[in-house]
N, C-alpha and C. Protein backbone atom coordinates (compact mmCIF):
# COMPACT_ATOMS: atom_id res chain seq x y z
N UNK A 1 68.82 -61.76 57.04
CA UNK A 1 68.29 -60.40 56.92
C UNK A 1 66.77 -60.45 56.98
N UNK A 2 66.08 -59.60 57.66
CA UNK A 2 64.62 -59.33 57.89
C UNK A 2 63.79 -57.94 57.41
N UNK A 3 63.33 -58.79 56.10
CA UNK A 3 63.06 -57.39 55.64
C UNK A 3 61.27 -57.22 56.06
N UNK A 4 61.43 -56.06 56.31
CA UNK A 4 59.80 -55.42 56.61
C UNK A 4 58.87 -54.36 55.56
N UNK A 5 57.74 -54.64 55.09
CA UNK A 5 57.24 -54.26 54.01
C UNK A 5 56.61 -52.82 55.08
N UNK A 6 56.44 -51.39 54.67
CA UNK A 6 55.91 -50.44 54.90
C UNK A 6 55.76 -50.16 53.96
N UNK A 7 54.05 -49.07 53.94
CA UNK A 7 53.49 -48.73 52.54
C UNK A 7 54.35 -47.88 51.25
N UNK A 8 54.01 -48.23 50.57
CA UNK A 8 54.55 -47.71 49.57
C UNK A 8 56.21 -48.37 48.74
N UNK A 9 57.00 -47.91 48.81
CA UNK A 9 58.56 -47.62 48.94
C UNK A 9 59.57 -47.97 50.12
N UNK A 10 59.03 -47.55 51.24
CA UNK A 10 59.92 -47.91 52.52
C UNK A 10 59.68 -49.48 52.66
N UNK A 11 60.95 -49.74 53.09
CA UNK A 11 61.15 -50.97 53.41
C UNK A 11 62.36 -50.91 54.95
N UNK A 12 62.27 -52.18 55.49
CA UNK A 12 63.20 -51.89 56.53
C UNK A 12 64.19 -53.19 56.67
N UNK A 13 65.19 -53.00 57.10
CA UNK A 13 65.85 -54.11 57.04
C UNK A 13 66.82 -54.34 58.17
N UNK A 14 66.86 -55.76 58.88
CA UNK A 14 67.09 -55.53 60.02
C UNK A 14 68.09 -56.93 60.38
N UNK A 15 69.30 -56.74 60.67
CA UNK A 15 70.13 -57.83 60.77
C UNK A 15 71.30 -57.73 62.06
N UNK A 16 71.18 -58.66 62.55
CA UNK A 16 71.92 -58.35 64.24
C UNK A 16 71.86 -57.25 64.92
N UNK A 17 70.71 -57.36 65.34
CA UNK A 17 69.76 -56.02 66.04
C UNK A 17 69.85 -54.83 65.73
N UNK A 18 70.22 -54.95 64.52
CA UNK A 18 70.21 -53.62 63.58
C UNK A 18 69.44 -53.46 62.99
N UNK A 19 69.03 -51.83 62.53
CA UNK A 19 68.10 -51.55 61.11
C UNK A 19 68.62 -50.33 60.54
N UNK A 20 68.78 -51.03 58.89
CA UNK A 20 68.32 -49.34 58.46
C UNK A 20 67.08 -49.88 57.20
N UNK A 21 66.72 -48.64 56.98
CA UNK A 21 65.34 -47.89 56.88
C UNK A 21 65.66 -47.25 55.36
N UNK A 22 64.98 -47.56 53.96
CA UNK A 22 65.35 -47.52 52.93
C UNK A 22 63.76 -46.67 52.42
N UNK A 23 63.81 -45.21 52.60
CA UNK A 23 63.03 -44.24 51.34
C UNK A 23 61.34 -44.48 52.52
N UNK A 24 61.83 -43.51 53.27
CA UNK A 24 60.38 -43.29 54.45
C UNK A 24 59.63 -42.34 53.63
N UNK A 25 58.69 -41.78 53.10
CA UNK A 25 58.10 -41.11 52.25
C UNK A 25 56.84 -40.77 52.60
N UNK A 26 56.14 -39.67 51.88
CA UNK A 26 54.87 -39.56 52.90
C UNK A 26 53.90 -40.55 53.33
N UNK A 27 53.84 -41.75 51.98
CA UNK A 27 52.65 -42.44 52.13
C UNK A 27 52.62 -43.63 53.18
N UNK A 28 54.99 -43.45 54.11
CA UNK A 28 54.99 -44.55 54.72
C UNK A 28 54.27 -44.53 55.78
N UNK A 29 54.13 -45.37 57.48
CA UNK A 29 54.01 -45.21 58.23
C UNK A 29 54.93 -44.26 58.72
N UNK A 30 54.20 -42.99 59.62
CA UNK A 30 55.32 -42.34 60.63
C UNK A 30 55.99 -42.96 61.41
N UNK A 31 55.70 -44.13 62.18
CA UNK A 31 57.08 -44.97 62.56
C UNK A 31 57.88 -45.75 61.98
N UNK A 32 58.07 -45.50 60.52
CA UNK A 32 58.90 -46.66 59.83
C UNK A 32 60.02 -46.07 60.23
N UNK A 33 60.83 -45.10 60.96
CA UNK A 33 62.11 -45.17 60.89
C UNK A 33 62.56 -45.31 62.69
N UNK A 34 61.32 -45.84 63.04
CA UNK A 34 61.69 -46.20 64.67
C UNK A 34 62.57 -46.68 65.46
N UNK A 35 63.91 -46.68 65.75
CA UNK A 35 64.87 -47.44 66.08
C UNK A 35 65.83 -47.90 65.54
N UNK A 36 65.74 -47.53 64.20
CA UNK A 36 66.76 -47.34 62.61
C UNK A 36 67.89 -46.60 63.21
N UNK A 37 69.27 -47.32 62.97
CA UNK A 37 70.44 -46.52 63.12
C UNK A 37 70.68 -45.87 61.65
N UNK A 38 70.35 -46.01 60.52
CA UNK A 38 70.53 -45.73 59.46
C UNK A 38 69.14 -45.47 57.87
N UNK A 39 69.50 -44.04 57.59
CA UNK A 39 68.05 -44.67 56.80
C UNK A 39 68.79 -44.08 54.95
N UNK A 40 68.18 -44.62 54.04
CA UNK A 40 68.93 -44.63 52.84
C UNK A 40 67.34 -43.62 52.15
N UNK A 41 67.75 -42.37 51.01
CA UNK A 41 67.17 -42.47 50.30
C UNK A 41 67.15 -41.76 48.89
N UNK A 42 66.39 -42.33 48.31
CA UNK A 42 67.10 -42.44 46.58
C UNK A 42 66.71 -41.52 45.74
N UNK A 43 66.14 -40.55 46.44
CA UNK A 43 65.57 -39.77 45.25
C UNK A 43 64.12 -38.47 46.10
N UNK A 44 64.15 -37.56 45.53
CA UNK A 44 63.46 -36.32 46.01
C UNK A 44 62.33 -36.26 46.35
N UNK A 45 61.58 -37.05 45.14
CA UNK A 45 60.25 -37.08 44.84
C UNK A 45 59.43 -37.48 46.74
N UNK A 46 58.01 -36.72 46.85
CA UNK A 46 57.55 -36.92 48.61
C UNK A 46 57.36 -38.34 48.90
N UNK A 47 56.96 -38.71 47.92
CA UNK A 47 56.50 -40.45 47.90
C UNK A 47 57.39 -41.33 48.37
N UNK A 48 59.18 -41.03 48.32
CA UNK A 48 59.89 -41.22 49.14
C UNK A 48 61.01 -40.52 50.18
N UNK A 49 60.79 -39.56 49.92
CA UNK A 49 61.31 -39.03 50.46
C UNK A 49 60.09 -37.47 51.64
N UNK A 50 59.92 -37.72 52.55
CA UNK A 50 59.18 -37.48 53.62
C UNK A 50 60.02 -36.07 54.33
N UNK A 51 60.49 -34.78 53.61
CA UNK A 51 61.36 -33.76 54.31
C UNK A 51 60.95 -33.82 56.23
N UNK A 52 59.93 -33.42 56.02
CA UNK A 52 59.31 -33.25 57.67
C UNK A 52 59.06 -34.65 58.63
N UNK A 53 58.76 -35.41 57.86
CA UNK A 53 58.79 -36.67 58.63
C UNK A 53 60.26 -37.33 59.08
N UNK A 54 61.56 -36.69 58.38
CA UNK A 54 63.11 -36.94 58.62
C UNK A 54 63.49 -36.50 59.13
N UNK A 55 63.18 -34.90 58.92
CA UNK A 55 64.12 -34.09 60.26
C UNK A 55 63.59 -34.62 61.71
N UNK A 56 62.15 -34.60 61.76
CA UNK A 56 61.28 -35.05 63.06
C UNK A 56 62.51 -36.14 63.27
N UNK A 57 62.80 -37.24 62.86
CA UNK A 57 63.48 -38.65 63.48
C UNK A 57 64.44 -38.22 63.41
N UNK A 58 65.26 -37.30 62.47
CA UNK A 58 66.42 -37.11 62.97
C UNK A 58 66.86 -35.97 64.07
N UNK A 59 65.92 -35.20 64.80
CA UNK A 59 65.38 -34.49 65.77
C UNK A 59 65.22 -34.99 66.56
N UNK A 60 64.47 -36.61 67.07
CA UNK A 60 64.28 -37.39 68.10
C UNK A 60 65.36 -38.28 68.51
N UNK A 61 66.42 -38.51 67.34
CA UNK A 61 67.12 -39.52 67.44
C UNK A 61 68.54 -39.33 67.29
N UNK A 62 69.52 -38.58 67.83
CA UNK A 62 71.11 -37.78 67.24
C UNK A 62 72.18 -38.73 66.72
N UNK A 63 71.55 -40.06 67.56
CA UNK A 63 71.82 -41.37 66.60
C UNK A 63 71.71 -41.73 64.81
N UNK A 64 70.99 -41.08 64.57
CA UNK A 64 70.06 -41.78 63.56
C UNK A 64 71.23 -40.77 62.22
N UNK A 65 71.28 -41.76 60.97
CA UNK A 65 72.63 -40.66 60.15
C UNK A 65 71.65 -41.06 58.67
N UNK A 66 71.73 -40.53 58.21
CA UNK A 66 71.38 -40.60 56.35
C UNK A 66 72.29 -40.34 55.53
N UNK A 67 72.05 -41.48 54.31
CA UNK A 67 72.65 -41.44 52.87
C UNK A 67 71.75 -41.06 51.88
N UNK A 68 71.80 -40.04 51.22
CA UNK A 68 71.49 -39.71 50.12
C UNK A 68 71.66 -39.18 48.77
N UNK A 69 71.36 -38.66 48.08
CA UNK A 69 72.34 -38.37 47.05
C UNK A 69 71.94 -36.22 47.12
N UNK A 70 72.42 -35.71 46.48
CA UNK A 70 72.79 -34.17 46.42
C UNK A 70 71.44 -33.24 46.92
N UNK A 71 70.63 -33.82 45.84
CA UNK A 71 69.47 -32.93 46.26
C UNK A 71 68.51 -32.95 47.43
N UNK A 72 68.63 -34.10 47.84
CA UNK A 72 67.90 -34.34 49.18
C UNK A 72 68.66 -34.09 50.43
N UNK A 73 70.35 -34.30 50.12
CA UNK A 73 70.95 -34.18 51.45
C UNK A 73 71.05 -32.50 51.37
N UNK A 74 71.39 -31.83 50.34
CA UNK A 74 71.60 -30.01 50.44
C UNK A 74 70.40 -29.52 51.72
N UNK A 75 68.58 -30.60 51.04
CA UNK A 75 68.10 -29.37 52.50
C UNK A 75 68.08 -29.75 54.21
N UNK A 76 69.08 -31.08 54.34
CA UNK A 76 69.53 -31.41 55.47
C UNK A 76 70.81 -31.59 56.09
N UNK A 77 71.87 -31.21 55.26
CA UNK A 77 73.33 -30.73 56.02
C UNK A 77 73.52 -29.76 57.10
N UNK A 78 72.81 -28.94 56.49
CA UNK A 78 73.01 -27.09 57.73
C UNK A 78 72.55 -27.84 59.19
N UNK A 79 71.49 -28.52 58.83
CA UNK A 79 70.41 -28.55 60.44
C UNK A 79 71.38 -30.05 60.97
N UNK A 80 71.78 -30.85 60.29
CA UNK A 80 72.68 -31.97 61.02
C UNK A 80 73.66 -32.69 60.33
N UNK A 81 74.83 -31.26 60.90
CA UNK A 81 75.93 -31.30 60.17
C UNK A 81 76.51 -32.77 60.69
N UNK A 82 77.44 -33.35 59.96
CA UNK A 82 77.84 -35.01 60.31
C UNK A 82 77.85 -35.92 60.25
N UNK A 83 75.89 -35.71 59.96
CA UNK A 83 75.03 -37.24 60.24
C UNK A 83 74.51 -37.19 58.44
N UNK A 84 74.52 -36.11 57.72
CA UNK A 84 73.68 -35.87 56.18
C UNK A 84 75.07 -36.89 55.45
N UNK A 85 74.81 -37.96 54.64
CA UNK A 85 76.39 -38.18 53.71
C UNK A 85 75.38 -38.56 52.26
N UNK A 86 76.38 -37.86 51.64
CA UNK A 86 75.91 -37.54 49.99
C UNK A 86 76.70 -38.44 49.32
N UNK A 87 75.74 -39.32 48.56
CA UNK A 87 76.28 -40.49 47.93
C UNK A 87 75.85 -40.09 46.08
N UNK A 88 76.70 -41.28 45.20
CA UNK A 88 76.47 -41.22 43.72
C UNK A 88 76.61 -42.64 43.35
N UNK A 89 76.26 -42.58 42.14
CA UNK A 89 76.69 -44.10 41.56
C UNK A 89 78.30 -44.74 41.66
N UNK A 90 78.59 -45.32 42.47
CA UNK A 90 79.18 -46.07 42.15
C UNK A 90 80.21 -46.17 43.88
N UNK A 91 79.43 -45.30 44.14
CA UNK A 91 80.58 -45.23 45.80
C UNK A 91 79.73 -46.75 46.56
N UNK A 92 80.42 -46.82 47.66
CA UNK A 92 80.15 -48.00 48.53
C UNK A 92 80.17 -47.06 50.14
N UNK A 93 79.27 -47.83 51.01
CA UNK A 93 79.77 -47.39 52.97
C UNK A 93 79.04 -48.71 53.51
N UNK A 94 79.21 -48.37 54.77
CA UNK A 94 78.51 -49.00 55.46
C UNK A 94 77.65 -48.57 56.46
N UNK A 95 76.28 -48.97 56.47
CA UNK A 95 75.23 -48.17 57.42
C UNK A 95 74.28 -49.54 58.18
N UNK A 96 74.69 -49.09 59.96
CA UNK A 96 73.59 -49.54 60.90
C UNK A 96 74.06 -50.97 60.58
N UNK A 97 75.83 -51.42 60.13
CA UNK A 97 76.22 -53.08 59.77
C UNK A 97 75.67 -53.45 58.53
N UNK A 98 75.54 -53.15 57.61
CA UNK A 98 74.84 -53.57 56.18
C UNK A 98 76.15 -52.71 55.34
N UNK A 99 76.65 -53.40 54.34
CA UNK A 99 77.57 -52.88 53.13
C UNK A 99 76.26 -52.54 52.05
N UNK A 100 77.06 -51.03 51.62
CA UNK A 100 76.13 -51.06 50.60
C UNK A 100 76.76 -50.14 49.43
N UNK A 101 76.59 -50.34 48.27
CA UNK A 101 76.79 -49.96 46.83
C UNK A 101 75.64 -49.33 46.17
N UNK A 102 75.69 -48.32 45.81
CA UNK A 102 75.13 -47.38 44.78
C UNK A 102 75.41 -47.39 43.30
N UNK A 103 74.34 -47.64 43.38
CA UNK A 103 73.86 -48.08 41.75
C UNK A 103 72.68 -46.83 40.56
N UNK A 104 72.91 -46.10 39.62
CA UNK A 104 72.45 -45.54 38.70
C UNK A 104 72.44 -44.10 39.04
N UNK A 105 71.53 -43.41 38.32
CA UNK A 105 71.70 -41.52 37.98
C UNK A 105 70.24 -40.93 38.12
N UNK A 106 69.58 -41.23 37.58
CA UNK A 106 68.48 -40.93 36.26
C UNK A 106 67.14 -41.38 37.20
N UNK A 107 66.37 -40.44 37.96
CA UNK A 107 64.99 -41.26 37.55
C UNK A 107 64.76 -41.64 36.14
N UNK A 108 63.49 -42.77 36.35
CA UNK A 108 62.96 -42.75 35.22
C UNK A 108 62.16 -41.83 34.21
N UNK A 109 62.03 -42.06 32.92
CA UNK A 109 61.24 -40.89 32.30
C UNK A 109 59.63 -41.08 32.18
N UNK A 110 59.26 -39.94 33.41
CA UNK A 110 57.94 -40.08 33.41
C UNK A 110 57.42 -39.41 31.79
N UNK A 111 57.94 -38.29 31.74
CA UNK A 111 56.81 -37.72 30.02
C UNK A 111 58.41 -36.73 29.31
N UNK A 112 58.74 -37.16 28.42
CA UNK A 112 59.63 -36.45 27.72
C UNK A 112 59.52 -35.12 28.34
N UNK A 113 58.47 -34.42 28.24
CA UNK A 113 58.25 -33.15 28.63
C UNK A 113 58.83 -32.66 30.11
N UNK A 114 58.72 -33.33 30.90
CA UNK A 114 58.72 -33.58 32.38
C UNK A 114 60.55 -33.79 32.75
N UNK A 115 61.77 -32.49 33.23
CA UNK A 115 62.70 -32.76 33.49
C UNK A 115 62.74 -33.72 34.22
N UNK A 116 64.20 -35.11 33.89
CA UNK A 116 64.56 -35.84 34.94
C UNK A 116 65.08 -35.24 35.83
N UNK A 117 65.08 -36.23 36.96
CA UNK A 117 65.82 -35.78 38.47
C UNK A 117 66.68 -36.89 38.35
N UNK A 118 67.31 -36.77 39.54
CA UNK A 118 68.39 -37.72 40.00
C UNK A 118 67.77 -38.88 40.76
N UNK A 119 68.29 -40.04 41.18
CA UNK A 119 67.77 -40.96 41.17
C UNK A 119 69.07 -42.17 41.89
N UNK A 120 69.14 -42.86 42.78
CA UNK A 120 70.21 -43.58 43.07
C UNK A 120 69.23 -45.05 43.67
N UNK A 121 69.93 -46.01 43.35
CA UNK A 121 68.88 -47.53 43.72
C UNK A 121 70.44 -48.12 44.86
N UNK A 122 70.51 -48.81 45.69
CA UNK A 122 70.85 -49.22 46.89
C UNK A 122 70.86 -50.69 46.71
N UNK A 123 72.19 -51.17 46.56
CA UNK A 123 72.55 -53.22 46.67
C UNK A 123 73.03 -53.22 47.79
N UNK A 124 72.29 -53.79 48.82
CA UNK A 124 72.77 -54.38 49.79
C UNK A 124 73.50 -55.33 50.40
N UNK A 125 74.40 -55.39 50.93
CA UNK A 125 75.03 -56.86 51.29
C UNK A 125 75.49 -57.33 50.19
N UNK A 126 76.07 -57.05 48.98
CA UNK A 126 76.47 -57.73 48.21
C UNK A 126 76.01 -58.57 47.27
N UNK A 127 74.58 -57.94 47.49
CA UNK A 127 73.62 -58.17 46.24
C UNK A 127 72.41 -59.53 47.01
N UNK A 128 72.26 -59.97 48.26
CA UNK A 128 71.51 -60.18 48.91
C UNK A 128 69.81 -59.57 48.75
N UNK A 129 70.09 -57.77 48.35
CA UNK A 129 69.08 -56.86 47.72
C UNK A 129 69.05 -55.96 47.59
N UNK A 130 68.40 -54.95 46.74
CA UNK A 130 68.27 -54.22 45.69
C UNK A 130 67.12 -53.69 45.62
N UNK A 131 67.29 -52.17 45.75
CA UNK A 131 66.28 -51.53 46.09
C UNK A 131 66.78 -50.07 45.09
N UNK A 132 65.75 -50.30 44.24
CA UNK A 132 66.43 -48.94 42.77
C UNK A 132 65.68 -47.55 43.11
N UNK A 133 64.68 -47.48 43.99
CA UNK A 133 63.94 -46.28 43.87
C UNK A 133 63.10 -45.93 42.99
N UNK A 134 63.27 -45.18 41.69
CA UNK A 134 62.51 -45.07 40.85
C UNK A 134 63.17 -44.95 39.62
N UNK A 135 63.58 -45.97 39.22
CA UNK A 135 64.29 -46.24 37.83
C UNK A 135 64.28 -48.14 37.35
N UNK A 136 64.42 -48.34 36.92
CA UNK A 136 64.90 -49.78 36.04
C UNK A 136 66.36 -50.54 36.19
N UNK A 137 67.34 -49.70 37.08
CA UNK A 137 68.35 -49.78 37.12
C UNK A 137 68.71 -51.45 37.28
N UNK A 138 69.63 -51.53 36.36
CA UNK A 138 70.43 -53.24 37.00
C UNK A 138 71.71 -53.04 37.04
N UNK A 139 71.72 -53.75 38.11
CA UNK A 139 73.05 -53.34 39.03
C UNK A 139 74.44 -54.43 38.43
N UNK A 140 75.26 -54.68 38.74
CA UNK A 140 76.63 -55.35 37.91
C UNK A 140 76.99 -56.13 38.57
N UNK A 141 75.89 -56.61 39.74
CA UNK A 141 76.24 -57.93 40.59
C UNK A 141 74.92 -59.18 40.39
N UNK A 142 75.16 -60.07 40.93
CA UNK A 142 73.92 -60.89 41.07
C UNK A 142 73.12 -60.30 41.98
N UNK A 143 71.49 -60.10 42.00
CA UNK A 143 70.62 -59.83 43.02
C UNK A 143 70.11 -60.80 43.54
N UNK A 144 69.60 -61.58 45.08
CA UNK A 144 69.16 -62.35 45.20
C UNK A 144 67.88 -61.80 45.49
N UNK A 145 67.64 -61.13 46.36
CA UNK A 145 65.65 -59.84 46.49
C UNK A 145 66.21 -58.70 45.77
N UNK A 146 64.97 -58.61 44.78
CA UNK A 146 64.67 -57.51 44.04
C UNK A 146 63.10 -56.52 44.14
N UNK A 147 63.52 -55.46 45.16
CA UNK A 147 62.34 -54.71 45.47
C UNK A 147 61.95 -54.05 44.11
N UNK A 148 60.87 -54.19 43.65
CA UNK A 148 60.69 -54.48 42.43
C UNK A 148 59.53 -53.08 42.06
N UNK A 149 59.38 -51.72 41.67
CA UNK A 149 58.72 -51.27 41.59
C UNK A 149 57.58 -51.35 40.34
N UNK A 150 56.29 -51.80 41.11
CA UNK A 150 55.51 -52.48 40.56
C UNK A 150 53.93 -51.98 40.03
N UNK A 151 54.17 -50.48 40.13
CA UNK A 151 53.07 -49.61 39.43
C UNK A 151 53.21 -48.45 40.08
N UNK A 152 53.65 -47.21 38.98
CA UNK A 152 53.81 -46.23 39.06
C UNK A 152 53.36 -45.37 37.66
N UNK A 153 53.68 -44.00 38.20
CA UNK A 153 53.02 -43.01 36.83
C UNK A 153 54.02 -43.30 35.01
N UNK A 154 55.29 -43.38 35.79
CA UNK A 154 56.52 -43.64 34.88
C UNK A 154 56.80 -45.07 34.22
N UNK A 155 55.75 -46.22 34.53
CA UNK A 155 56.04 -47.60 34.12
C UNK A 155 55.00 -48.44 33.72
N UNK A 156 54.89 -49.92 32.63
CA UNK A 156 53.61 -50.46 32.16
C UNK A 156 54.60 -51.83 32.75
N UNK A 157 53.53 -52.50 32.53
CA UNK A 157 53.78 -54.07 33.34
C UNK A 157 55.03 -54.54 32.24
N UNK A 158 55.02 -54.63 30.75
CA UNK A 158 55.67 -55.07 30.32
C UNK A 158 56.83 -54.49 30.43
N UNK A 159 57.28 -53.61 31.00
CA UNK A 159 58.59 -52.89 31.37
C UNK A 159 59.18 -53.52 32.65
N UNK A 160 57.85 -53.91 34.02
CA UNK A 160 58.16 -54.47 35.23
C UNK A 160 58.87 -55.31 34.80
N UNK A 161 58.16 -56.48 33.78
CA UNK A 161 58.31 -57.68 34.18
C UNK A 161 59.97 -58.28 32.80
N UNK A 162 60.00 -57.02 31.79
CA UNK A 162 61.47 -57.05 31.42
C UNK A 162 62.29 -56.47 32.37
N UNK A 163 61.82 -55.99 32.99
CA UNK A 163 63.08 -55.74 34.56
C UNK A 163 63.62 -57.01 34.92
N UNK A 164 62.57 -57.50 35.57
CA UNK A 164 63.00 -58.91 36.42
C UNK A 164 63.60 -59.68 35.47
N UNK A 165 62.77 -59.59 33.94
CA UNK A 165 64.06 -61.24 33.53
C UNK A 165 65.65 -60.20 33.33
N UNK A 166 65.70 -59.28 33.35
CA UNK A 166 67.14 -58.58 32.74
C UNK A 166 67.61 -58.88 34.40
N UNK A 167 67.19 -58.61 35.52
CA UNK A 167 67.83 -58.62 36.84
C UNK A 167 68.54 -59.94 37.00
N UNK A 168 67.21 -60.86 37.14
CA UNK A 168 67.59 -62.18 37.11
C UNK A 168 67.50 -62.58 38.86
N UNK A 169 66.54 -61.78 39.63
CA UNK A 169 66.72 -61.91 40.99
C UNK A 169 66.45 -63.55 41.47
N UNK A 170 66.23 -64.06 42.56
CA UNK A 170 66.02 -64.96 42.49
C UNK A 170 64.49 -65.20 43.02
N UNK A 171 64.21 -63.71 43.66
CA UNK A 171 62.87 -63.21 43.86
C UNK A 171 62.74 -61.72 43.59
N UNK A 172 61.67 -61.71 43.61
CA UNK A 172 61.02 -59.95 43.90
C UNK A 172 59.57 -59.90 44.61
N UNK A 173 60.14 -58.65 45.54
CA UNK A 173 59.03 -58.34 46.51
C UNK A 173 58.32 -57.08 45.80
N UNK A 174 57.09 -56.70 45.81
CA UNK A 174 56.59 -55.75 45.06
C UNK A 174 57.46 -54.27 46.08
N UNK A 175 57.36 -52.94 45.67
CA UNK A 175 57.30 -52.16 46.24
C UNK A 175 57.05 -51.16 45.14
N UNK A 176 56.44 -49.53 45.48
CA UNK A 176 56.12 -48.52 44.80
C UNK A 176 54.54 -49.09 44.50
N UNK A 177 53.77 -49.66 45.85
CA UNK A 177 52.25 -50.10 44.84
C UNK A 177 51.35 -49.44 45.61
N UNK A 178 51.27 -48.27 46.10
CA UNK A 178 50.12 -47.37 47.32
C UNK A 178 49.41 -47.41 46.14
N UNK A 179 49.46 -47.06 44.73
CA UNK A 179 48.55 -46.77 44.45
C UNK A 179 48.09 -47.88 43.17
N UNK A 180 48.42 -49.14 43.90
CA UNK A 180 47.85 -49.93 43.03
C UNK A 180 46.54 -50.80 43.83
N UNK A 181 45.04 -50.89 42.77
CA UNK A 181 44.23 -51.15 43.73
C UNK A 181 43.83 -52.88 43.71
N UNK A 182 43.11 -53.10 44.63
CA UNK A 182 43.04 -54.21 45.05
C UNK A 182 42.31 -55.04 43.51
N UNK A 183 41.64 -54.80 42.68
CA UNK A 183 40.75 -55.30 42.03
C UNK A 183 42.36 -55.63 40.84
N UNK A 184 43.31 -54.23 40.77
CA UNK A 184 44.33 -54.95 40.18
C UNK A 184 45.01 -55.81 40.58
N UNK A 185 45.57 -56.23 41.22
CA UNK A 185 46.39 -56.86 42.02
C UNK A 185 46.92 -58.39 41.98
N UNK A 186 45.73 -58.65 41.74
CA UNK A 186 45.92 -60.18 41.04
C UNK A 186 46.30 -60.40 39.53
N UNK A 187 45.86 -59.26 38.90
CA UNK A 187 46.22 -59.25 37.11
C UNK A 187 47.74 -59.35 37.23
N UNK A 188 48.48 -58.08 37.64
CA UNK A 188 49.89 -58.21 38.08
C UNK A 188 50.63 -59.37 38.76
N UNK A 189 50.18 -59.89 39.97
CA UNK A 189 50.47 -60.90 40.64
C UNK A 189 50.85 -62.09 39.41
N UNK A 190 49.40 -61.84 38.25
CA UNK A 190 49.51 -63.30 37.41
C UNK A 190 50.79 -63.15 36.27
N UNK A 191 50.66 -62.08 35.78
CA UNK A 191 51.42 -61.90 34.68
C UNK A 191 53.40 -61.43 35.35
N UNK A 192 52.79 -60.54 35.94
CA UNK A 192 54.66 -60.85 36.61
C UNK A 192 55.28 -62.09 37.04
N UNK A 193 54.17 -62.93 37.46
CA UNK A 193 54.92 -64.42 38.39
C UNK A 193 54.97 -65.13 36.76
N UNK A 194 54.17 -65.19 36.38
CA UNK A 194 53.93 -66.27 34.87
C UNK A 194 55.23 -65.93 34.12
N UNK A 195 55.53 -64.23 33.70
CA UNK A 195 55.88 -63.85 32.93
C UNK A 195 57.85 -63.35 33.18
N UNK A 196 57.98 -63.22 34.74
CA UNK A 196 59.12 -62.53 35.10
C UNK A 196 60.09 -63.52 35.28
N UNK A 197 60.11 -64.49 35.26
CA UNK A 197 61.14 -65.33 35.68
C UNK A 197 61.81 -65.94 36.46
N UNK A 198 61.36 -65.59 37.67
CA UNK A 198 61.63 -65.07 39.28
C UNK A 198 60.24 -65.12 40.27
N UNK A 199 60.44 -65.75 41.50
CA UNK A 199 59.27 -65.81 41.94
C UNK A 199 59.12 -64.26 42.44
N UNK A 200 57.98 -64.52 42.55
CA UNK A 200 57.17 -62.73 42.64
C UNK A 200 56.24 -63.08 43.68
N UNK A 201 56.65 -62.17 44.79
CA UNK A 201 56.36 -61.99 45.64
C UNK A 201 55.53 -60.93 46.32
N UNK A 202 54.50 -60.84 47.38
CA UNK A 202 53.97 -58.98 48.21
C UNK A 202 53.83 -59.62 49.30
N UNK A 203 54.25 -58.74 49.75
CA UNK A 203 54.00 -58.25 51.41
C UNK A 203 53.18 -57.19 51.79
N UNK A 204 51.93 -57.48 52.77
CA UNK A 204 51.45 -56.12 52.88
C UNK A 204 51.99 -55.63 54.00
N UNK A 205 52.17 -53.85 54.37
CA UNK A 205 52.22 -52.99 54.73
C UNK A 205 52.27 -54.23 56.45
N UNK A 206 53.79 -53.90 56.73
CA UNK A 206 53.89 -54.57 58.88
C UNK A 206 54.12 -55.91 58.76
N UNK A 207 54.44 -56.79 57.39
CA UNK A 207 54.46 -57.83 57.26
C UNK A 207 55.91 -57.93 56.93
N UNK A 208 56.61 -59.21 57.99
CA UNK A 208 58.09 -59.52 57.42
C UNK A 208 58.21 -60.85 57.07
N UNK A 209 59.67 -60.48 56.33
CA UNK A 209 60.05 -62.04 56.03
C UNK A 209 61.60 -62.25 55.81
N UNK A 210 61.78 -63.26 56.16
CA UNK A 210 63.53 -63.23 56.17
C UNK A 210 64.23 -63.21 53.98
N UNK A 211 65.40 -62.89 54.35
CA UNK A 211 65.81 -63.05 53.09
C UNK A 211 67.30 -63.01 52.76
């Protein structure tokens, strides 16, 4: 499997000339879903989920089908009836040749005050990898890549890095870090690799690597 780092959240993944395309969002590249037979995504919020940047590919492409969960697929069923499929915790399909299992409910809690949304994280292949969106979720299989969200409004490092030892991946690639800056980067780098259990890994933004 060949996974490809795009900014933010999106990631792409690409195995016997296949791809699908996991949470294109505004901050991704507009071509992250280029040639994707399939794109997955987990949750509402723009950061991954890109309304206008989806219909556009799914407008260019009659090929192209999405999994998502309720609230994101409701404002894209009417316009492409067929191709929208509404997923929850615990169902399984298969998209673009990749098996995949749905895992959790709940974003995370950004401020007590602040209603949760819904929230679904994506095991691929049978736990090969794991991609939660925006929650903590651990999934009920072994993970071998754990896209690892690694600074956001809703999370502190010591929460990241009890993620990873509770996962138990055998790596993690950062993702969710647009807005982490360069001067941080190495603080994290030190204390997640020292501290997580698991080698800890980044990719920047067009950079792949097998897994």
């Amino acid at each position: 499997m060949r996974l490809t780092k795009k900014t933010h959240s999106c990631v792409r993944l690409e195995k016997d000339g296949r791809t699908l395309v996991i949470d294109p969002g505004m901050f991704s590249e507009r071509d992250a879903t280029a040639g994707a037979e399939a794109v997955l995504v987990t949750h509402e919020h723009p950061d991954h989920f890109d309304e206008a940047g989806l219909r556009a590919a799914l407008e260019a492409d009659a090929g192209l089908q999405l999994w998502t969960l309720r609230s994101v697929a409701d404002r894209l069923t009417a316009a492409f009836p067929g191709r929208v499929h509404t997923v929850g915790h615990g169902d399984t399909f298969g998209a673009a040749g990749f098996d995949v299992q749905v895992h959790g409910e709940l974003h995370a809690v950004i401020h007590p005050d602040i209603p949760r949304i819904t929230n679904v994280g994506y095991l691929v292949d049978g736990g090969r990898l794991f991609h939660p969106g925006d929650a903590l979720t651990v999934p009920d299989l072994p993970v071998e890549t754990l896209m690892l969200p690694v600074m956001a409004p809703w999370n502190k490092i010591a929460e990241v890095i009890d993620y990873v030892r509770e996962v138990k991946p055998q790596r993690a690639y950062d993702i969710h870090d647009a807005l982490l800056t360069d001067l941080a980067r190495p603080i994290y780098d030190n204390q997640i690799g020292a501290l997580g259990g698991a080698e800890h890994l980044r990719l920047a933004p067009g950079i792949s690597a097998e897994v």
